[in-house]
C-alpha atoms as a PDB file:
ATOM      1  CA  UNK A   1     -13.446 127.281 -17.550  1.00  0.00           C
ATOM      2  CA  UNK A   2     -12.977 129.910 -20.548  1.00  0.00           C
ATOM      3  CA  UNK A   3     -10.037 131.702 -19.883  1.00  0.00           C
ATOM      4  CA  UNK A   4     -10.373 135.533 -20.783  1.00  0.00           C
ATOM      5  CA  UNK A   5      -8.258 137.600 -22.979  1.00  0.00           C
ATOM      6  CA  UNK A   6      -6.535 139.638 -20.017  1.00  0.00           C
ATOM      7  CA  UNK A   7      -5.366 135.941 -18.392  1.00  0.00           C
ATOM      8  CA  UNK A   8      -3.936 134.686 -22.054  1.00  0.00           C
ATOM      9  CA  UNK A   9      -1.787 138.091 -22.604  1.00  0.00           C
ATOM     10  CA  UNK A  10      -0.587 137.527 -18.820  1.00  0.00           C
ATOM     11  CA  UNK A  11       0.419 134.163 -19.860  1.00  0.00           C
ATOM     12  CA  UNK A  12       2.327 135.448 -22.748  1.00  0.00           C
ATOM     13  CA  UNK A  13       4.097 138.031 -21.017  1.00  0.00           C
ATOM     14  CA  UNK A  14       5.050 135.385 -18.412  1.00  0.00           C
ATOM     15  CA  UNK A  15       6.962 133.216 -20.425  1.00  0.00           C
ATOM     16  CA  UNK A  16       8.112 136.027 -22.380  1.00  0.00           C
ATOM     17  CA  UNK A  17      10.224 137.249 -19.354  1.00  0.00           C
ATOM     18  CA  UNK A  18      10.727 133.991 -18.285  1.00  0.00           C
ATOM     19  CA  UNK A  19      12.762 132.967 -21.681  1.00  0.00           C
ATOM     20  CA  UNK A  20      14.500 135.986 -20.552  1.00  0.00           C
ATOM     21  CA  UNK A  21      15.304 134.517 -17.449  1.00  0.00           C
ATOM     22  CA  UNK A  22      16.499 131.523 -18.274  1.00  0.00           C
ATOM     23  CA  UNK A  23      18.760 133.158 -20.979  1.00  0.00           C
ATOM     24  CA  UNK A  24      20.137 136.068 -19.363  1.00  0.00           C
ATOM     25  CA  UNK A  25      23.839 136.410 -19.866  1.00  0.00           C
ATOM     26  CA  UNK A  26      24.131 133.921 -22.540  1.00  0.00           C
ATOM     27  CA  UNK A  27      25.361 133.938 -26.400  1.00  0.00           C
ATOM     28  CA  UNK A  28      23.686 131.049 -28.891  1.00  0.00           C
ATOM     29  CA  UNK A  29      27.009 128.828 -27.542  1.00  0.00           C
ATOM     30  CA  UNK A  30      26.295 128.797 -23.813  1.00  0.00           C
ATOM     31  CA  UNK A  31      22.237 128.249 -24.903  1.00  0.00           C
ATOM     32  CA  UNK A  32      23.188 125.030 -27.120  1.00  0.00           C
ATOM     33  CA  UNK A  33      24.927 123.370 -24.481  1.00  0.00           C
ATOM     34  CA  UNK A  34      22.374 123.594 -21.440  1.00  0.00           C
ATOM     35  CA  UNK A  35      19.849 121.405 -22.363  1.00  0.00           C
ATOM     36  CA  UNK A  36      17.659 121.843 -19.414  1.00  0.00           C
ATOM     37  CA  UNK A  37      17.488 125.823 -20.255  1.00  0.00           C
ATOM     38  CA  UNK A  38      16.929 125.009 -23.753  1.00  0.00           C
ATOM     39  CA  UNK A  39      13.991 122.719 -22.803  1.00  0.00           C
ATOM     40  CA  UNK A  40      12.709 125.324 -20.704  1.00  0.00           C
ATOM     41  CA  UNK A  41      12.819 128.061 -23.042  1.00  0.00           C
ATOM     42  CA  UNK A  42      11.118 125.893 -25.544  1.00  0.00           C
ATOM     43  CA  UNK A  43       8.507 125.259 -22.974  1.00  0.00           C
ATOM     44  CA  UNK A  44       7.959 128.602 -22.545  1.00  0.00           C
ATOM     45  CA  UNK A  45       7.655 129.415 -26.192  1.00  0.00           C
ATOM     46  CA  UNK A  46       4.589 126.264 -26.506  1.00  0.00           C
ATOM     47  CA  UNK A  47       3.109 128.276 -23.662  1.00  0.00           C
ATOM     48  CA  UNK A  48       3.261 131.613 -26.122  1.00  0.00           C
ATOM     49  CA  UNK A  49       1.755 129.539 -28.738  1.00  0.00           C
ATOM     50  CA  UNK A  50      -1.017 128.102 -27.243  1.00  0.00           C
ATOM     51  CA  UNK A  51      -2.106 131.232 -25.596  1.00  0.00           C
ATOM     52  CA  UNK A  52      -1.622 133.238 -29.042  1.00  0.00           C
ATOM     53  CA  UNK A  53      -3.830 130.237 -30.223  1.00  0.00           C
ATOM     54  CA  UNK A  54      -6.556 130.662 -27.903  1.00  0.00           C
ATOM     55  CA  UNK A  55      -6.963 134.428 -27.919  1.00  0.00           C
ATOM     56  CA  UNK A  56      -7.414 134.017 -31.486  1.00  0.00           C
ATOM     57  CA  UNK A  57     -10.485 131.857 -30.873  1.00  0.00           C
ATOM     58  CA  UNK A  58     -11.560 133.715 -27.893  1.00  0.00           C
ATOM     59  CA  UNK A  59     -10.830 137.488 -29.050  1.00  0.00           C
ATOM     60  CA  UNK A  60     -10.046 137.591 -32.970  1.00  0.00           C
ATOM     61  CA  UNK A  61     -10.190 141.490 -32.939  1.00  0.00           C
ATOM     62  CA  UNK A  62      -7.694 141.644 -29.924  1.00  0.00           C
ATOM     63  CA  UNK A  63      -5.258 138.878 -31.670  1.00  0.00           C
ATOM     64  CA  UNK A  64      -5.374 140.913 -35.037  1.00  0.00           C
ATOM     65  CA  UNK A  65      -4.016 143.283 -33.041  1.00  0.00           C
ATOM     66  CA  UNK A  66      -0.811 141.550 -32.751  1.00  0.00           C
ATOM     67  CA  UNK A  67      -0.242 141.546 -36.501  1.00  0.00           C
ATOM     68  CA  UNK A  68      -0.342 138.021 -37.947  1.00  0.00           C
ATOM     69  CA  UNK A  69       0.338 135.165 -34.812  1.00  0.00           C
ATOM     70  CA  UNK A  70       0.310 132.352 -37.311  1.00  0.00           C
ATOM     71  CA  UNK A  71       4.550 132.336 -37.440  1.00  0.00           C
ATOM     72  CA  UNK A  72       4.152 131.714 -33.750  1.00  0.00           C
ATOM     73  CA  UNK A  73       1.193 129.233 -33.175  1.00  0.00           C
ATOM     74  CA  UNK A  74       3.361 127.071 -36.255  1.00  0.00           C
ATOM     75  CA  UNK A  75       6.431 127.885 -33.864  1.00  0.00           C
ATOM     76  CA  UNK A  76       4.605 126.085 -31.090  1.00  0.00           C
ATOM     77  CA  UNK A  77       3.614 123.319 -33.332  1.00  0.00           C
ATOM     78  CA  UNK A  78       6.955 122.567 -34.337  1.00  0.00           C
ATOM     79  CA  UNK A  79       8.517 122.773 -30.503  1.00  0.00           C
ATOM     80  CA  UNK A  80       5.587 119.912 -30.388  1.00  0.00           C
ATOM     81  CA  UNK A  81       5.170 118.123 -32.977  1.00  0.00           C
ATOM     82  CA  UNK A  82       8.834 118.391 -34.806  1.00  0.00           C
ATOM     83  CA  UNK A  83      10.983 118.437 -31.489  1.00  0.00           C
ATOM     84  CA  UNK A  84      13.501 116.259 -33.857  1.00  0.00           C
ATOM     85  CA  UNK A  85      13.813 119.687 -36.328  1.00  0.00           C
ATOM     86  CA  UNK A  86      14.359 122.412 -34.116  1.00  0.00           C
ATOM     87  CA  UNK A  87      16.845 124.477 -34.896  1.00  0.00           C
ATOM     88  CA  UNK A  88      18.566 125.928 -31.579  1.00  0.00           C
ATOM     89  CA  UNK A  89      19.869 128.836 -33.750  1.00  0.00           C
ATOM     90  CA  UNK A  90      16.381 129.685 -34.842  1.00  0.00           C
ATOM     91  CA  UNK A  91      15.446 129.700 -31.930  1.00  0.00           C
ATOM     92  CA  UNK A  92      18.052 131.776 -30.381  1.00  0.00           C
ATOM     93  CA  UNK A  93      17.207 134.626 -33.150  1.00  0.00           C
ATOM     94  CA  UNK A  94      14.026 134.288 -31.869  1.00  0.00           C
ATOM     95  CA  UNK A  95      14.967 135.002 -28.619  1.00  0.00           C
ATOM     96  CA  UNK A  96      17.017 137.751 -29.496  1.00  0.00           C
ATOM     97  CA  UNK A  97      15.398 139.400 -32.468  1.00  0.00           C
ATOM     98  CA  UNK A  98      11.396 139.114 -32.311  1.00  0.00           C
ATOM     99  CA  UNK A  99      10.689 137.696 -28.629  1.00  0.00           C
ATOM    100  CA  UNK A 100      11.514 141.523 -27.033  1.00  0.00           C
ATOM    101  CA  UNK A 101       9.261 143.012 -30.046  1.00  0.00           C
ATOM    102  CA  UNK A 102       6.206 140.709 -28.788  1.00  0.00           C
ATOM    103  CA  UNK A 103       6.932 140.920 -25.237  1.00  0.00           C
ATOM    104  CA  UNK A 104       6.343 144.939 -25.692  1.00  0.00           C
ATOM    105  CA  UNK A 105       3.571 144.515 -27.729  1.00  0.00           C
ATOM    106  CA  UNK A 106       1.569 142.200 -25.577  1.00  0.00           C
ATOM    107  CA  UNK A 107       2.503 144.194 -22.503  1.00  0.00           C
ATOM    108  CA  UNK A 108       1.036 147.678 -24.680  1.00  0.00           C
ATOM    109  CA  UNK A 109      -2.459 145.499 -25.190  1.00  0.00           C
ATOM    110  CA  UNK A 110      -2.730 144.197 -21.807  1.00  0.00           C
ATOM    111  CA  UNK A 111      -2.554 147.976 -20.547  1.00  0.00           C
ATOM    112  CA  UNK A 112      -5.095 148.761 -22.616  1.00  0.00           C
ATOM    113  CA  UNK A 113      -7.263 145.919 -21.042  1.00  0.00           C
ATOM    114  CA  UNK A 114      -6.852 147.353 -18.087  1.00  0.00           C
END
């Protein structure tokens, strides 16, 4: 079953908050020493990835949109592919600096589906 633009950005926005979730109240030390949250949040960020990924197949007008998603489909390929390089720390900035920027820009484009 083809999954529709409206359904991907939902995804996004998901995991998006759910990151948030699982890191609420922590600083980058507290985030390297809980594994399970960090596997979690990197779950989460594949899940980004992937749906980034597919709206750009499915909706390439929609996805340019978004500005260039290529940092983060590479983002999920490393959290895949080269789970021995991640860097918690670039992660965490990623988390902190450019995960709330998405999250709101996502959410803007999804209203507009409406």
């Amino acid at each position: 079953m083809k999954r529709d633009s409206k359904v991907l950005l939902d995804d996004v926005i998901q995991a998006s908050e759910e990151i948030r979730e699982y890191t609420a109240g922590m600083d980058l030390s507290a985030y390297r020493n809980s594994r399970v949250r960090r596997r979690a949040v990197e779950r989460c960020f594949t899940i980004i990835g992937e749906a980034l990924n597919k709206l750009k197949h499915h909706d390439p007008d929609l996805t340019a949109r978004l500005g260039d998603p290529r940092e983060i489909v590479d983002f999920r390929n490393l959290l895949t592919h080269g789970y021995h390089k991640v860097d918690d720390k670039e992660v965490w900035d990623i988390i902190t600096d450019d995960l709330p920027v998405l999250h709101a820009t996502v959410s803007d484009l999804r209203k507009g589906l409406q």
